[in-house]
C-alpha atoms as a PDB file:
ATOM      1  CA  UNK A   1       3.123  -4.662   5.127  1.00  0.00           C
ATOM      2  CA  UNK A   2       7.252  -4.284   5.385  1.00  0.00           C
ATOM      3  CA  UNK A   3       9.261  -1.868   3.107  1.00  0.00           C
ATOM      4  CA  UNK A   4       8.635  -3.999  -0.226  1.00  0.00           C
ATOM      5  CA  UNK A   5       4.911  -4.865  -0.242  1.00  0.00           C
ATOM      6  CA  UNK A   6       4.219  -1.170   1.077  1.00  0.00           C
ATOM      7  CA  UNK A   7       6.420  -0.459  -2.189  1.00  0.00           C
ATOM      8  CA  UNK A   8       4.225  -2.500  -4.601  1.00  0.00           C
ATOM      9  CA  UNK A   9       1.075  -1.346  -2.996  1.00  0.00           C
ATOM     10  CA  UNK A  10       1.504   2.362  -3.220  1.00  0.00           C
ATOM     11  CA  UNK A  11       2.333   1.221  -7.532  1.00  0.00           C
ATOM     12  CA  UNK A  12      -0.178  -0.392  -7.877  1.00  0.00           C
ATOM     13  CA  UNK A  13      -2.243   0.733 -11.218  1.00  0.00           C
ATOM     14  CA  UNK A  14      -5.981   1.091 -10.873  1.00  0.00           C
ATOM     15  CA  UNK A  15      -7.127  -2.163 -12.188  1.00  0.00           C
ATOM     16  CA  UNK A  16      -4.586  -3.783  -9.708  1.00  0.00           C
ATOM     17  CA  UNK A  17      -6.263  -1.392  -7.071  1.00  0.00           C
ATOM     18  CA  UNK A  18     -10.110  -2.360  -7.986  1.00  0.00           C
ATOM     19  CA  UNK A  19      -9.224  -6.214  -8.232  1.00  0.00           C
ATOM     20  CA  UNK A  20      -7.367  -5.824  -4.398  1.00  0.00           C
ATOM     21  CA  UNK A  21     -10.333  -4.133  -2.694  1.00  0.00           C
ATOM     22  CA  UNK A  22     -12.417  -6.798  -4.272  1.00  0.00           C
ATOM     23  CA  UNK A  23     -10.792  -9.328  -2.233  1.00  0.00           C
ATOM     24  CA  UNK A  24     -13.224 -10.630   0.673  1.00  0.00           C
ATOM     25  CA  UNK A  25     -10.739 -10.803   3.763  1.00  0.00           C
ATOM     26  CA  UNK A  26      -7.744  -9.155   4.973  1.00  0.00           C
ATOM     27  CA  UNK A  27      -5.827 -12.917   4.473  1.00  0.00           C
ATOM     28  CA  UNK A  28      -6.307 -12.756   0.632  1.00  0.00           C
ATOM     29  CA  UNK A  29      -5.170  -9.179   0.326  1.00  0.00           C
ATOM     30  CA  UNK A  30      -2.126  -9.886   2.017  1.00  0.00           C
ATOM     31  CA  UNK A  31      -1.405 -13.144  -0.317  1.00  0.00           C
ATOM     32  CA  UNK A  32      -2.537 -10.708  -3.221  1.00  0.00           C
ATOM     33  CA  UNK A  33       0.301  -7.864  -2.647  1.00  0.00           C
ATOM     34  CA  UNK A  34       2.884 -10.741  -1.549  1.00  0.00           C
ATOM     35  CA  UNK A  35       2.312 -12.232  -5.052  1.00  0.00           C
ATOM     36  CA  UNK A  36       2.493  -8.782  -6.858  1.00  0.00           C
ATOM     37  CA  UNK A  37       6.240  -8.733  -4.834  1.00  0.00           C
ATOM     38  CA  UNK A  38       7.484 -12.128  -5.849  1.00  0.00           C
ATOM     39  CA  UNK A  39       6.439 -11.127  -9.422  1.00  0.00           C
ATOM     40  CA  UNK A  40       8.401  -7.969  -9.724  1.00  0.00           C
ATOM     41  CA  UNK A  41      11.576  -9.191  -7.544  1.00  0.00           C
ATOM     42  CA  UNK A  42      11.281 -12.041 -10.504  1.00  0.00           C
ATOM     43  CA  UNK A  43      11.085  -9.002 -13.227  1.00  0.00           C
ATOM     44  CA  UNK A  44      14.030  -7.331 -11.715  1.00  0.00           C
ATOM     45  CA  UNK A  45      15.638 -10.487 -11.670  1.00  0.00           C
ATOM     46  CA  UNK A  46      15.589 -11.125 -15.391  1.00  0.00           C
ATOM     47  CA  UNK A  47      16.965  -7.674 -16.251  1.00  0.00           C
END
């Protein structure tokens, strides 16, 4: 992960945590926390 994914994983709550572990494959864990940054850099965005 770089700076802001490593960021977004360490906040993730524990229902976020439980549904990422879930995930079969390393490829859809990766596409999880890159879609957890997109949605808070669009939450910053609208502040």
């Amino acid at each position: 992960f770089d700076k802001e994914e490593t960021k977004v994983f360490n906040e993730l709550t524990r229902r976020q945590r439980r549904a990422f572990n879930a995930l079969p494959d390393n490829n859809s864990k990766i596409i999880f926390i890159r879609a957890m940054v997109e949605k808070e850099i669009s939450w910053r965005e609208k502040l």
